[in-house]
Protein backbone atom coordinates (compact mmCIF):
# COMPACT_ATOMS: atom_id res chain seq x y z
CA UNK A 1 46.08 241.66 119.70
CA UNK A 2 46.59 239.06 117.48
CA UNK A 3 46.48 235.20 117.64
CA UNK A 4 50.02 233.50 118.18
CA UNK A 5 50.01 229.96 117.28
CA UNK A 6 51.13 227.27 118.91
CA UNK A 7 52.21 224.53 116.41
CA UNK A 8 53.01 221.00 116.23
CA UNK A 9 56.42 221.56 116.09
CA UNK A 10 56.37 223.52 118.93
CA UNK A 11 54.55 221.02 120.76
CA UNK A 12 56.61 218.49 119.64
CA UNK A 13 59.78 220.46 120.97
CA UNK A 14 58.06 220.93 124.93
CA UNK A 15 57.22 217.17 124.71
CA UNK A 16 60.84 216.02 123.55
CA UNK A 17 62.71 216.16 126.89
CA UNK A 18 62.22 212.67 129.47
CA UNK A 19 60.34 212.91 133.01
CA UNK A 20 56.99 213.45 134.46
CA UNK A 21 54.60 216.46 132.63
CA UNK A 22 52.29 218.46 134.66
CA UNK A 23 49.82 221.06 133.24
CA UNK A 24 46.56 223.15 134.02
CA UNK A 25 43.73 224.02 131.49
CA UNK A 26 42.50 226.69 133.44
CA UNK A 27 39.03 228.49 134.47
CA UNK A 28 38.77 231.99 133.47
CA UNK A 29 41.28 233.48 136.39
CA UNK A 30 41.55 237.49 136.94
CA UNK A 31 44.51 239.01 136.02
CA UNK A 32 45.55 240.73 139.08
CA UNK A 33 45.50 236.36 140.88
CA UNK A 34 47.77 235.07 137.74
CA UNK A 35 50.36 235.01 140.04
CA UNK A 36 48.73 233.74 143.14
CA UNK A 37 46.53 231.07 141.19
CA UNK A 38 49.45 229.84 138.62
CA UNK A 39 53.11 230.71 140.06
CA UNK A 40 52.09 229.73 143.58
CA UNK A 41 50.70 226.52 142.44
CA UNK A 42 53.70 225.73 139.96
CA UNK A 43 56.73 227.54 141.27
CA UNK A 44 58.55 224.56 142.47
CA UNK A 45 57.80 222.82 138.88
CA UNK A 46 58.66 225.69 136.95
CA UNK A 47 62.20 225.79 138.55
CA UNK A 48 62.99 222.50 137.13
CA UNK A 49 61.65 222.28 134.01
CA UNK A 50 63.20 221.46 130.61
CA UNK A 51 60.75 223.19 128.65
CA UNK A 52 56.81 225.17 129.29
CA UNK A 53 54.11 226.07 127.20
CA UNK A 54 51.73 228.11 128.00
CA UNK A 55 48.66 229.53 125.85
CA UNK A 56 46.57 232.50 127.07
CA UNK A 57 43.03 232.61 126.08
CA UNK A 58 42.22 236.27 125.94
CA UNK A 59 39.58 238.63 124.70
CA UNK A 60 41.28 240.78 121.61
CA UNK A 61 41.04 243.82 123.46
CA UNK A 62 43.44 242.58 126.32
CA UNK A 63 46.58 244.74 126.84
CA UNK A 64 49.62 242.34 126.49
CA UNK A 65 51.53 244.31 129.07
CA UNK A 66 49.80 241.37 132.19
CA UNK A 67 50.50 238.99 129.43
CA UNK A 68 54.31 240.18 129.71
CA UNK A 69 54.59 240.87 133.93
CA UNK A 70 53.71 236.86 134.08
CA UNK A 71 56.40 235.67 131.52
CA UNK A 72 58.55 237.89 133.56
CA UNK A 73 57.92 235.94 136.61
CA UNK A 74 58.00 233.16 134.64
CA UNK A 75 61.57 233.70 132.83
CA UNK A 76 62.88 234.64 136.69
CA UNK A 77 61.97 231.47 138.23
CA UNK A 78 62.79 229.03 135.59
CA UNK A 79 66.05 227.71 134.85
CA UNK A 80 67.95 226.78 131.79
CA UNK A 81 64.58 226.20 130.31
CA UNK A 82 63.08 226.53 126.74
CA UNK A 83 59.25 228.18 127.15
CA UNK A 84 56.99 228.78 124.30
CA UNK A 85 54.32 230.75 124.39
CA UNK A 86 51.38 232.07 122.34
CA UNK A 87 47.83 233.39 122.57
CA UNK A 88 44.25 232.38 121.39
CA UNK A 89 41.49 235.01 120.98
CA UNK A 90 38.37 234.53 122.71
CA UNK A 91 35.58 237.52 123.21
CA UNK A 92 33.65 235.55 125.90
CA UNK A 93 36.75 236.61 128.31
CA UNK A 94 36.64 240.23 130.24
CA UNK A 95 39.44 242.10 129.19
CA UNK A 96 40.33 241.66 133.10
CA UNK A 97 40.74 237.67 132.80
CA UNK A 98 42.41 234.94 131.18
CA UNK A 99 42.02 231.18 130.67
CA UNK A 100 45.62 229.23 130.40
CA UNK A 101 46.92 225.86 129.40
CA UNK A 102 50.03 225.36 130.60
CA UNK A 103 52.18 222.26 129.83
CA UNK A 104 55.24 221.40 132.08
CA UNK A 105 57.38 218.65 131.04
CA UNK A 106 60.87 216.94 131.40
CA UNK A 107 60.85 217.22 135.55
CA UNK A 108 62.35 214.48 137.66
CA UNK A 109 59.55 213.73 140.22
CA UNK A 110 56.27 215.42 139.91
């Protein structure tokens, strides 16, 4: 696994787009209550957005294929939406958790 940036520009690009923002920095969360934890929590959000980031903090030995089932769920439940994503190394995570910062922006009402 290797580190995918996030950059300004992409930053710049999730922050463009008018209306209320909401967003998580999360605690280390187990992979297998991603779903439950994040989706549950967001779902409503995430169907209305104009554009998501999301980083996930993960230990290098992580198999991307958890990494993958969420954007999934993520790409089902969003709209016409434009989601950026990357990763950020960090050993202090299990290879059985993650941390995430997600960034929602350009809804209506929060």
């Amino acid at each position: 696994m290797i580190n995918l940036n996030i950059d300004y520009a992409d930053y710049k690009c999730v922050n463009s787009h008018n209306g209320y923002a909401v967003g998580i920095n999360s605690d280390k969360i187990k992979f297998d209550k991603l779903e439950k934890e994040i989706i549950d929590k967001f779902k409503q959000h995430i169907k209305v957005a104009k554009a998501i980031s999301i980083v996930f903090h993960i230990n290098q030995n992580q198999n991307i294929e958890p990494i993958a089932e969420f954007m999934n769920i993520v790409n089902t439940i969003s709209s016409n939406c434009n989601i950026i994503f990357g990763t950020s190394l960090n050993n202090d995570i299990d290879c059985n958790e993650v941390k995430l910062d997600l960034l929602i922006t350009g809804l209506e009402t929060v």
